[in-house]
Protein backbone atom coordinates (compact mmCIF):
# COMPACT_ATOMS: atom_id res chain seq x y z
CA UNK A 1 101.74 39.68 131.34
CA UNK A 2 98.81 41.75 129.75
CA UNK A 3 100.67 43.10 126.61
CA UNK A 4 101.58 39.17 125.92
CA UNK A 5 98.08 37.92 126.19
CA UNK A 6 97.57 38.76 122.48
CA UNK A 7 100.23 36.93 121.38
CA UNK A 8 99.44 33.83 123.31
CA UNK A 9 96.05 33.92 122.35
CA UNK A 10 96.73 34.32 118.85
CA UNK A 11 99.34 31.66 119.26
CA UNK A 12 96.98 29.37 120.55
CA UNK A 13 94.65 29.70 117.99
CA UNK A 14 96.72 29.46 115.63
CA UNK A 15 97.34 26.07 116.95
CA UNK A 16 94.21 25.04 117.07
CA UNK A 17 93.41 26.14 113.86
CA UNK A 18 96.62 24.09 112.63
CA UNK A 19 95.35 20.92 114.71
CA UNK A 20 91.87 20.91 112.96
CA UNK A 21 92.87 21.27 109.53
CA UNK A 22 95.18 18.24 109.86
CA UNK A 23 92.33 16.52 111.46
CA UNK A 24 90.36 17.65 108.30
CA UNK A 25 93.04 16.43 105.95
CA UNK A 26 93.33 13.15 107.98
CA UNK A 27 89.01 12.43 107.76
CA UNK A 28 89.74 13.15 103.91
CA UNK A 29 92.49 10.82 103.17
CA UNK A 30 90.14 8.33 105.42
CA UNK A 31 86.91 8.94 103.54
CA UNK A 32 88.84 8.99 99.98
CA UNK A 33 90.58 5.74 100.79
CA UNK A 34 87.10 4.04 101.65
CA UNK A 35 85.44 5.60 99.16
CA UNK A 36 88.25 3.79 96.89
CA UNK A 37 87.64 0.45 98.33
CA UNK A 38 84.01 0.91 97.75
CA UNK A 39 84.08 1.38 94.14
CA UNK A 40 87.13 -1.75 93.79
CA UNK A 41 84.76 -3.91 95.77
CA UNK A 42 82.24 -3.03 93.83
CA UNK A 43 83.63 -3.43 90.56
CA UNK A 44 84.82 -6.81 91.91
CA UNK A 45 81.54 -7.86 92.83
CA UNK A 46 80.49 -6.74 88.88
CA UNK A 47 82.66 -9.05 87.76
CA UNK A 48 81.56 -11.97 89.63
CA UNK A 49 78.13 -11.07 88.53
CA UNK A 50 79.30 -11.39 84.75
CA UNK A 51 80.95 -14.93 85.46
CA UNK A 52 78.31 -16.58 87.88
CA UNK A 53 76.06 -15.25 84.66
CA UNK A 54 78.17 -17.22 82.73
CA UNK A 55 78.52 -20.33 84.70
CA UNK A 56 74.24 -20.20 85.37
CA UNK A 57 74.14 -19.71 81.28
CA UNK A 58 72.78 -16.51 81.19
CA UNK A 59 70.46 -16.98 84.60
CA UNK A 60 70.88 -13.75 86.35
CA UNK A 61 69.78 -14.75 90.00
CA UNK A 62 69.71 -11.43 91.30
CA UNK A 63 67.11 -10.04 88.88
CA UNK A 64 63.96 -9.06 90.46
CA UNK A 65 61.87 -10.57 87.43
CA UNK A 66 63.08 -13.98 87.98
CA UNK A 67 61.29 -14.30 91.33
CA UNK A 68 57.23 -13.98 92.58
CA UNK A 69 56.66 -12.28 95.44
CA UNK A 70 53.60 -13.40 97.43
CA UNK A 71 52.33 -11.31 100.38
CA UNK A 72 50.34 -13.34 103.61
CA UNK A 73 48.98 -12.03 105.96
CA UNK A 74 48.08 -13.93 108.90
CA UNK A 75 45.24 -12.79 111.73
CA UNK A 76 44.69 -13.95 115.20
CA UNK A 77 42.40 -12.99 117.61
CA UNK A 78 43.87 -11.96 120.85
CA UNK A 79 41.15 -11.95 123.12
CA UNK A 80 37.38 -11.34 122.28
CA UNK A 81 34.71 -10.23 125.26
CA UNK A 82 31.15 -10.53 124.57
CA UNK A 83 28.54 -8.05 125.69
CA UNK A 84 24.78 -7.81 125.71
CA UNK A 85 22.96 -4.75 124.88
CA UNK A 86 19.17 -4.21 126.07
């Protein structure tokens, strides 16, 4: 049993080492496929930008410029305790 412990083990790992790289291949065919999406959806969403432009005659309603941005802030007293120094 001890002279075939070598080969086992290197069998095994072998294995193992076969296992993760189709693991590896199957995360990369994942990521590349979403990655993919991502850039159809986004060139999707580039064109809709270009026609609601259009349609809004030239209005870009996404444009930071377009819009003021007012900042409020708003303070309230809690609790207040009075106290008398001599």
């Amino acid at each position: 049993l001890k002279k075939y412990e070598k080969q086992f083990n290197a069998f095994d790992e072998a294995k193992k080492r076969k296992l993760r790289l189709e693991e590896t291949r199957g995360k990369r065919k994942n990521r590349s496929a979403f990655r993919a999406t991502l850039a159809r959806l986004k060139e999707i969403r580039s064109n809709m930008k270009q026609e609601r432009m259009a349609l809004l005659n030239g209005y870009d309603s996404e444009d930071e410029s377009n819009f003021t941005t007012k900042e409020v802030t708003i303070e309230t007293i809690l609790s207040s305790k009075e106290e008398l120094v001599y």
